[in-house]
Protein backbone atom coordinates (compact mmCIF):
# COMPACT_ATOMS: atom_id res chain seq x y z
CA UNK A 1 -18.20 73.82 19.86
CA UNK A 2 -15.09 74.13 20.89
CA UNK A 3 -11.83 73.83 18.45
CA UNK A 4 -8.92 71.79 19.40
CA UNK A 5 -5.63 70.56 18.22
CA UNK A 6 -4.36 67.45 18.21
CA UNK A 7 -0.39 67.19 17.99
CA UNK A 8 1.85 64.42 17.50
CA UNK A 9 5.21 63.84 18.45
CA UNK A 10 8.47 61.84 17.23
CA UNK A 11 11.56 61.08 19.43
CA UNK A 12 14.79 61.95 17.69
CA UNK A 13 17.12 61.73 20.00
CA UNK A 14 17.63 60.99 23.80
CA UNK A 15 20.62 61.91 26.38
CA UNK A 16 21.54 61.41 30.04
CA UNK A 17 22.01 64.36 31.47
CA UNK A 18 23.96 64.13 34.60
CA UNK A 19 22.84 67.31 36.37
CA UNK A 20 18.84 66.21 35.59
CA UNK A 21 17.25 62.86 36.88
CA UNK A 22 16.33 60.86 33.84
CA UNK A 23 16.96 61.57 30.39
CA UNK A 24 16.97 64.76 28.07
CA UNK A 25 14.69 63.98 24.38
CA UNK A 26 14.81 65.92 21.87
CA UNK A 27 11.13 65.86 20.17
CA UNK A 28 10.01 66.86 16.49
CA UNK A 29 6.69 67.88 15.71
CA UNK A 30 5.21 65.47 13.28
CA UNK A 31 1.11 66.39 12.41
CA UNK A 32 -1.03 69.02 13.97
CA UNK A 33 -4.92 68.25 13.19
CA UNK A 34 -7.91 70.16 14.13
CA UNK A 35 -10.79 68.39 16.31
CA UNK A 36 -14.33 69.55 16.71
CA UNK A 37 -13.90 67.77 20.13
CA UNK A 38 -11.79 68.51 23.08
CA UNK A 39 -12.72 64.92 24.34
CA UNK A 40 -12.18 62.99 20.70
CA UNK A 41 -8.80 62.04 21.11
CA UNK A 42 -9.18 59.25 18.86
CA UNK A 43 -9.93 59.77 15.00
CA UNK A 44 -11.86 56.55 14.32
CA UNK A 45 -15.55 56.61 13.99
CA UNK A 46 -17.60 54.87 17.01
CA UNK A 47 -20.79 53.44 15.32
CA UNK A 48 -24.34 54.52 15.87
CA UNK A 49 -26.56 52.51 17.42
CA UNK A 50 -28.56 51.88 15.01
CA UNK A 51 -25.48 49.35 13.26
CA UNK A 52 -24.56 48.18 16.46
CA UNK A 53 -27.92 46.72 16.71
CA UNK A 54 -28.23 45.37 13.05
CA UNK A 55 -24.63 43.95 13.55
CA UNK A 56 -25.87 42.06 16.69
CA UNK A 57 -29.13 40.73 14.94
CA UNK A 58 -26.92 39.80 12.34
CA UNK A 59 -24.72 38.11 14.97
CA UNK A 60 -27.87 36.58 16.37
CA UNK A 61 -29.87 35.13 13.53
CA UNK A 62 -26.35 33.44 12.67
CA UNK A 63 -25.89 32.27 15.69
CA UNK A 64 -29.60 30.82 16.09
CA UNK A 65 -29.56 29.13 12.26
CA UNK A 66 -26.59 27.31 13.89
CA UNK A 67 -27.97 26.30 16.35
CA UNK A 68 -31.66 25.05 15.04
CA UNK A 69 -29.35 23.12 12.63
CA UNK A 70 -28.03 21.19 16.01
CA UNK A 71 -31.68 20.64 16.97
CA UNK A 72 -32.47 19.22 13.38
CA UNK A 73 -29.74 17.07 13.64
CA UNK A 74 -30.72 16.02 17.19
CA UNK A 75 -34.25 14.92 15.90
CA UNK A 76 -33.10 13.26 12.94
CA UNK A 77 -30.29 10.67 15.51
CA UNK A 78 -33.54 10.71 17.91
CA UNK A 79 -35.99 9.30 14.96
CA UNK A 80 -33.06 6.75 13.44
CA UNK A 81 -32.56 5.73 16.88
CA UNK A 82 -36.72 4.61 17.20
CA UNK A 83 -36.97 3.26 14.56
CA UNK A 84 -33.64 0.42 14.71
CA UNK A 85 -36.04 0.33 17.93
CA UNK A 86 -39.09 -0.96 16.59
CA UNK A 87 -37.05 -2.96 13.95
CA UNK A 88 -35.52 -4.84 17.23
CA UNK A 89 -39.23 -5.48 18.69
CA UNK A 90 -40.89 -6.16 15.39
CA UNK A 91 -37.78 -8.95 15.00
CA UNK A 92 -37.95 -10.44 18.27
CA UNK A 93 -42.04 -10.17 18.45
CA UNK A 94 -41.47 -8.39 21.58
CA UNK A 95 -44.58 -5.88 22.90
CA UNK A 96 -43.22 -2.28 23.88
């Protein structure tokens, strides 16, 4: 593996310098931490695959419970609606 280090800077102060293009900055060195990674230039965790797929069944059983709750509702209008159905036949002795 190869060792790298990771530095951070902070602005302090900033000049035009007429001879230059642009502007002169004066930096200050603020943190210097060690990576096991040349590539890792970011220091939060990615997760593992394995959560990533239990937080998408988690996502997914949610999101199904939601919506076989719309279904149960949607059978339960569909049966009031028959029967105020039959109640209008058996009223008006109509056949259906």
């Amino acid at each position: 593996m190869i060792k790298s280090k990771l530095l951070k800077y902070e602005v302090i102060n900033t000049k035009k310098d007429k001879k230059l293009i642009g502007e002169v900055f004066d930096f200050k060195k603020l943190k210097v931490k060690s990576s096991d990674d040349v590539d890792n230039t970011s220091s939060k965790k990615q997760k593992s695959t394995k959560d990533l797929l239990v937080e998408f069944m988690g996502e997914q059983r949610r999101f199904n419970k939601s919506v076989m709750q719309r279904f149960d509702e949607q059978a339960k209008f569909n049966k009031s609606i028959r029967q105020d159905f039959n109640r209008v036949v058996k009223l008006n002795n109509l056949k259906h």
